[in-house]
Protein backbone atom coordinates (compact mmCIF):
# COMPACT_ATOMS: atom_id res chain seq x y z
CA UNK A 1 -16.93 -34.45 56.53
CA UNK A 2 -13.23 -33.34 55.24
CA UNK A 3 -13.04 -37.15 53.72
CA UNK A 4 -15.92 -36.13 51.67
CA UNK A 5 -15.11 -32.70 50.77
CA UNK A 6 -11.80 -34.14 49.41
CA UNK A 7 -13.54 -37.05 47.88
CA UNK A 8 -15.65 -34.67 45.93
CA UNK A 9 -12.80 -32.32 44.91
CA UNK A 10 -11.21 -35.56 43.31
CA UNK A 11 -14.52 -36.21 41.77
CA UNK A 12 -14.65 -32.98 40.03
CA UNK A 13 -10.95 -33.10 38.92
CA UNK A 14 -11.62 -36.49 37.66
CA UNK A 15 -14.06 -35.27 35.76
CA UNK A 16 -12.79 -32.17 34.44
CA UNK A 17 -9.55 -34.53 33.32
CA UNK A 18 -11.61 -37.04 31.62
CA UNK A 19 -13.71 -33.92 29.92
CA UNK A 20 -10.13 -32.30 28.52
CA UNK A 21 -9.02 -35.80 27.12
CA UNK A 22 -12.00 -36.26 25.12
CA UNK A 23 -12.31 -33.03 23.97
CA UNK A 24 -8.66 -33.75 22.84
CA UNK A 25 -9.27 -37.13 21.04
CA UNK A 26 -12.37 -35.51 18.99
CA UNK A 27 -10.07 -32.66 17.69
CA UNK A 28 -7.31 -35.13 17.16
CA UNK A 29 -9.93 -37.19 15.28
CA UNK A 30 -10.84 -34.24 13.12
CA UNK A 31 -7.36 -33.44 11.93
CA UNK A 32 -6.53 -37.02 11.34
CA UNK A 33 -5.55 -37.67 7.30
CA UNK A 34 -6.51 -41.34 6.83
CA UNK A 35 -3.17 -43.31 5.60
CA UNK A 36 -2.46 -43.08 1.72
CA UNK A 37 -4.32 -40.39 1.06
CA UNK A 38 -2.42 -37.16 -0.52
CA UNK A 39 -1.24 -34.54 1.34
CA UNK A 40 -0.09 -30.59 0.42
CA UNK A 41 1.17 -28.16 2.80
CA UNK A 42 -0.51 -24.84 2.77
CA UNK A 43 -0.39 -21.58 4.82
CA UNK A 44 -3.39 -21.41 6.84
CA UNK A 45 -4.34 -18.28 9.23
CA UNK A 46 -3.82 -19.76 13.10
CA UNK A 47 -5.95 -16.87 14.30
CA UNK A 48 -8.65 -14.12 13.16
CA UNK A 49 -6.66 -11.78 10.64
CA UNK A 50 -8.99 -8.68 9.61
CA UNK A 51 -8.94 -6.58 6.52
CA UNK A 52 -5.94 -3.67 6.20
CA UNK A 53 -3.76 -5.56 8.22
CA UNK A 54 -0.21 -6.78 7.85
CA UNK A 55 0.45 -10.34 8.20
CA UNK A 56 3.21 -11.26 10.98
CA UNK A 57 4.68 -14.60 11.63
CA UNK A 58 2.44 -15.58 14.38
CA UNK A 59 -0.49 -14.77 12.43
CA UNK A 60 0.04 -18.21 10.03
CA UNK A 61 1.34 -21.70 9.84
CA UNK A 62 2.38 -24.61 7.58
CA UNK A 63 -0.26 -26.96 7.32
CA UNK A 64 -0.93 -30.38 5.88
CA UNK A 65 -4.39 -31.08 4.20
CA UNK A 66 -5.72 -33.50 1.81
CA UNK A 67 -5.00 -32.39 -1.60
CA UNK A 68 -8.84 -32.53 -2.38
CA UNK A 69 -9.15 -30.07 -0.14
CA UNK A 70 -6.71 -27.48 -1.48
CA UNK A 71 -7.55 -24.02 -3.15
CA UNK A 72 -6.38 -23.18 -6.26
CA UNK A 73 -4.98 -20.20 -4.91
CA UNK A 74 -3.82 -21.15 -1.71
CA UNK A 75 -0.40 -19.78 -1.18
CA UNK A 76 2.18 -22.79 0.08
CA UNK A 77 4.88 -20.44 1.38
CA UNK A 78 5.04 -18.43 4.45
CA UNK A 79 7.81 -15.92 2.63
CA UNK A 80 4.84 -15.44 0.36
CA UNK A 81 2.28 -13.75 3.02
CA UNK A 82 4.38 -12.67 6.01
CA UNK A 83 4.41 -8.83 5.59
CA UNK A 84 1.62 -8.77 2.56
CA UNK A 85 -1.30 -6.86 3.78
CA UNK A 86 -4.95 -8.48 3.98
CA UNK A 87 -8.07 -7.37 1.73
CA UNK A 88 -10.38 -9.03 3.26
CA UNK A 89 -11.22 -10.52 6.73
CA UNK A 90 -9.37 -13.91 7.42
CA UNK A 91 -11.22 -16.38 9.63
CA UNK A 92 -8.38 -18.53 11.98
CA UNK A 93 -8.09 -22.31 10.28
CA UNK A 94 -9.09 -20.76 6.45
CA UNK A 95 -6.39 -20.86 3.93
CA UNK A 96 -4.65 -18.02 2.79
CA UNK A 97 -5.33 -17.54 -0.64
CA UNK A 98 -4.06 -14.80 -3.14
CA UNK A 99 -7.47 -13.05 -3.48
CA UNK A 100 -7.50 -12.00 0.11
CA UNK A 101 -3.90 -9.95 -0.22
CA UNK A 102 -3.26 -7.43 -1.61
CA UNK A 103 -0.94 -8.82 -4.28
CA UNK A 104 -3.55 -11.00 -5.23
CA UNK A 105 -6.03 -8.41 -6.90
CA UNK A 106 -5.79 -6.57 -10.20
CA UNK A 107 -7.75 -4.03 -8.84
CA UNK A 108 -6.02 -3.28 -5.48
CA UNK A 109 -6.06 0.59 -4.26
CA UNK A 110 -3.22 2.42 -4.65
CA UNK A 111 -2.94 2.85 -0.96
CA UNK A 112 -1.07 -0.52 -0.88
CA UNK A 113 1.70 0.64 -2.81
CA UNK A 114 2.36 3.82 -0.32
CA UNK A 115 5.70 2.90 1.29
CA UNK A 116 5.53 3.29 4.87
CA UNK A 117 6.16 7.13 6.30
CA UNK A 118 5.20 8.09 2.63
CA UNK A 119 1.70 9.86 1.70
CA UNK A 120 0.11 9.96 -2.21
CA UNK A 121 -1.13 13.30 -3.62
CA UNK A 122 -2.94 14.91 -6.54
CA UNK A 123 -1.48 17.77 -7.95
CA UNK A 124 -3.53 19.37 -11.43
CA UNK A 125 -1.13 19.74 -14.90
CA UNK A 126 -1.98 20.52 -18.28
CA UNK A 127 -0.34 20.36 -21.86
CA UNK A 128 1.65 23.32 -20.83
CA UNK A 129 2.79 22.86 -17.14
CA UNK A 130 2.64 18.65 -17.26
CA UNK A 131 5.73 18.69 -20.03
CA UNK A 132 2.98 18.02 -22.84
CA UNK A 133 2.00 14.54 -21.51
CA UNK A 134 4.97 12.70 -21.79
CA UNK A 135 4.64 11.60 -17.98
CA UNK A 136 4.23 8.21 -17.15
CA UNK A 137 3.97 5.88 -13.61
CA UNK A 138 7.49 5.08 -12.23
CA UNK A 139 8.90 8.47 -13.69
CA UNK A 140 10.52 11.49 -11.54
CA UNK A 141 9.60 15.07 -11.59
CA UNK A 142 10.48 18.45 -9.96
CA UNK A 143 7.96 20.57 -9.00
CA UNK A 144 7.62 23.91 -9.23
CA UNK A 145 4.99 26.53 -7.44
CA UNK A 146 4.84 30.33 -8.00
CA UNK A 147 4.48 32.65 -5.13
CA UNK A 148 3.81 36.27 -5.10
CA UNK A 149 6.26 37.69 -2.08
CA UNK A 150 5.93 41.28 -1.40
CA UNK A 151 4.01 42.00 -4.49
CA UNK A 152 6.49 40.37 -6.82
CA UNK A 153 6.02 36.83 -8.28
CA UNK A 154 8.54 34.12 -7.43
CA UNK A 155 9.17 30.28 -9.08
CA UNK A 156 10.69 27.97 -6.87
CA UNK A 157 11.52 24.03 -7.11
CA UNK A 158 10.11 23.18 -4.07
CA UNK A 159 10.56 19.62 -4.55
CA UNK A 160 13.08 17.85 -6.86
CA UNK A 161 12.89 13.70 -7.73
CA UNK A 162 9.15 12.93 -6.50
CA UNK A 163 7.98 9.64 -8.18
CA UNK A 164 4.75 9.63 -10.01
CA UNK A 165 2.69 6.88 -9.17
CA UNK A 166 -0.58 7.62 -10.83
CA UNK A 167 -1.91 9.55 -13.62
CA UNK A 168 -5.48 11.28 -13.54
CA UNK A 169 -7.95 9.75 -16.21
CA UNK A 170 -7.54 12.42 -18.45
CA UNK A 171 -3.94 12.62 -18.37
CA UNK A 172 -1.54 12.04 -20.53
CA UNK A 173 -3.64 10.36 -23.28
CA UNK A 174 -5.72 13.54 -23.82
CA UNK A 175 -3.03 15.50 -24.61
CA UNK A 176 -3.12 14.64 -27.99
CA UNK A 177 -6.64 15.78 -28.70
CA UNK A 178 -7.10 18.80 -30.67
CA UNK A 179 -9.31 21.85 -30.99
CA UNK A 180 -11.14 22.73 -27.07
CA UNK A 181 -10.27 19.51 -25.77
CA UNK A 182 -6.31 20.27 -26.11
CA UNK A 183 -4.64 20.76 -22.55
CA UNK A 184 -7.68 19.64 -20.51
CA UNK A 185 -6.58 20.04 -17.47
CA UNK A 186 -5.74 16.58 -15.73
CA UNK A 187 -3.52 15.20 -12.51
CA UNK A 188 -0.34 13.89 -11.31
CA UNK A 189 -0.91 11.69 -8.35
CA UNK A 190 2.88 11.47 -6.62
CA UNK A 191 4.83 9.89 -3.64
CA UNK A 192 5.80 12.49 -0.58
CA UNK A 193 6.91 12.84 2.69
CA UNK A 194 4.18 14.08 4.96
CA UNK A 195 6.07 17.61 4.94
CA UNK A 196 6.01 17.46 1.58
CA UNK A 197 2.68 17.02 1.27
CA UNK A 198 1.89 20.03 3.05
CA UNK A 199 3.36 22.43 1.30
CA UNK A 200 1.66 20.98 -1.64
CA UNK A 201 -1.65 21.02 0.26
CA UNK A 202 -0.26 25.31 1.00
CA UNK A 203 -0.03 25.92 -2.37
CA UNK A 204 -3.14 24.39 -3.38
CA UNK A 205 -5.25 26.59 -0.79
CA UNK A 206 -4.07 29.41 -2.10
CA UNK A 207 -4.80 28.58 -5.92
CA UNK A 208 -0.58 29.08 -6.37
CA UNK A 209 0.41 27.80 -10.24
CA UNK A 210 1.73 24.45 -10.18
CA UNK A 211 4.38 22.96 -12.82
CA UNK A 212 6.91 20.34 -13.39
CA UNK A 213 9.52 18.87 -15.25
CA UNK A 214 10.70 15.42 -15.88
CA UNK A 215 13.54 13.68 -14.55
CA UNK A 216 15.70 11.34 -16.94
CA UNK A 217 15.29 8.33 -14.85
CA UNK A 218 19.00 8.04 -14.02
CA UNK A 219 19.55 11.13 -12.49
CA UNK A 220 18.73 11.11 -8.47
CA UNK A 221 21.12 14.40 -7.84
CA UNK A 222 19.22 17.11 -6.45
CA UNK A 223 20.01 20.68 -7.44
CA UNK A 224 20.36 23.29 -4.76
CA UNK A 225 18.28 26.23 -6.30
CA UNK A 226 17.30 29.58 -5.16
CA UNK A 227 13.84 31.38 -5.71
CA UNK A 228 13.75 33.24 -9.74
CA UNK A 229 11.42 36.22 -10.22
CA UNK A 230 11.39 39.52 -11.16
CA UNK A 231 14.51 40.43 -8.88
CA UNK A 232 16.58 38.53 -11.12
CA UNK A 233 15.16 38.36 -14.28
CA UNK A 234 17.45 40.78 -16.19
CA UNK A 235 20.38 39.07 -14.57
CA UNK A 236 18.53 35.58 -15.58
CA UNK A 237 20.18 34.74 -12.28
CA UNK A 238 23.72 34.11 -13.95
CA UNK A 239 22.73 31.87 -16.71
């Protein structure tokens, strides 16, 4: 009985081995390039990648395919998508083409350009308290919030060299209009620190004036300021 027990053990493994060899030599067959024809290298996803995500090392290879069988946009360079962040859903084997990143669409939401630790925020100007329009993407502001403390009213720089990196639809460009359309009241959309961002969000709430001023683009120095109001407005604080 034990000679046939072991005889049918070998049986099986003999047959599991011959099962894994062929399974190997169809695969093999598959990625075989028949001899002459033209060859590119492409980055191709080695596993499932899905949307929102950033693309690590292990994620992707190097891959030779037939040139016929190349995408236009297929990126050949793994410096090119390790680290860029997927739009869509990557299926393991698929080439990585420039329409699934983020770098590859026109249209891509501003959320990809958040550095990481940083958060994006609106904050509402006009003609008056957005210096007159003359903001644009890229630049640096100060911004300013009034407080009433005690019954008095207080202006503060509460945060000084905060890049802009959006402006509201009826920014900037409508500033120019005349008659009831001048100083329509538009927004700055800017980069903070999640602090930051909350004592925006504070002022907001509680409906607190908002204003800025613009940075020459140079100038990174922040200013150490105290609070102005009515406690030092004949003194004009030393000016």
């Amino acid at each position: 009985m034990k000679i046939k027990k072991r005889i049918i053990i070998l049986a099986v493994i003999a047959g599991l081995v011959t099962a894994l060899l062929t399974i190997s030599y169809i695969n093999n067959s598959k990625n075989q390039i028949p001899a002459g024809m033209k060859t590119t290298e492409v980055v191709v996803a080695t596993v499932d990648i899905e949307a929102n995500v950033a693309i690590t090392g292990e994620m992707v290879e190097i891959k030779e395919i037939p040139a016929n069988s190349i995408h236009t946009k297929s990126i050949r360079s793994l410096n090119d998508v390790v680290g860029q962040i997927t739009s869509e859903k990557i299926v393991a084997g698929e080439q990585i083409i420039k329409d699934r990143l983020a770098i590859g669409q026109t249209d891509t939401s501003i959320s990809f350009t958040i550095p990481e630790n940083m958060r994006a925020m609106a904050i509402p100007i006009n003609e008056t308290t957005g210096v007159a329009g003359f903001i644009s993407v890229g630049d640096k502001i100060d911004i300013m919030i009034e407080d009433v403390i005690a019954g008095k009213t207080i202006t503060s720089t509460k945060l000084q060299n905060v890049i802009v990196l959006q402006k509201g639809q009826n920014a900037a460009d409508n500033f120019e209009l005349q008659g009831a359309n001048k100083g329509l009241t538009a927004s700055l959309t800017i980069l903070v620190t999640p602090s930051q961002a909350e004592v925006i969000g504070y002022a907001l709430n509680i409906g607190s004036p908002i204003a800025v001023s613009l940075r020459n683009p140079a100038d990174n120095v922040k200013v150490p300021l105290s609070e102005y109001g009515q406690n030092n407005l004949d003194s004009w604080r030393g000016r």
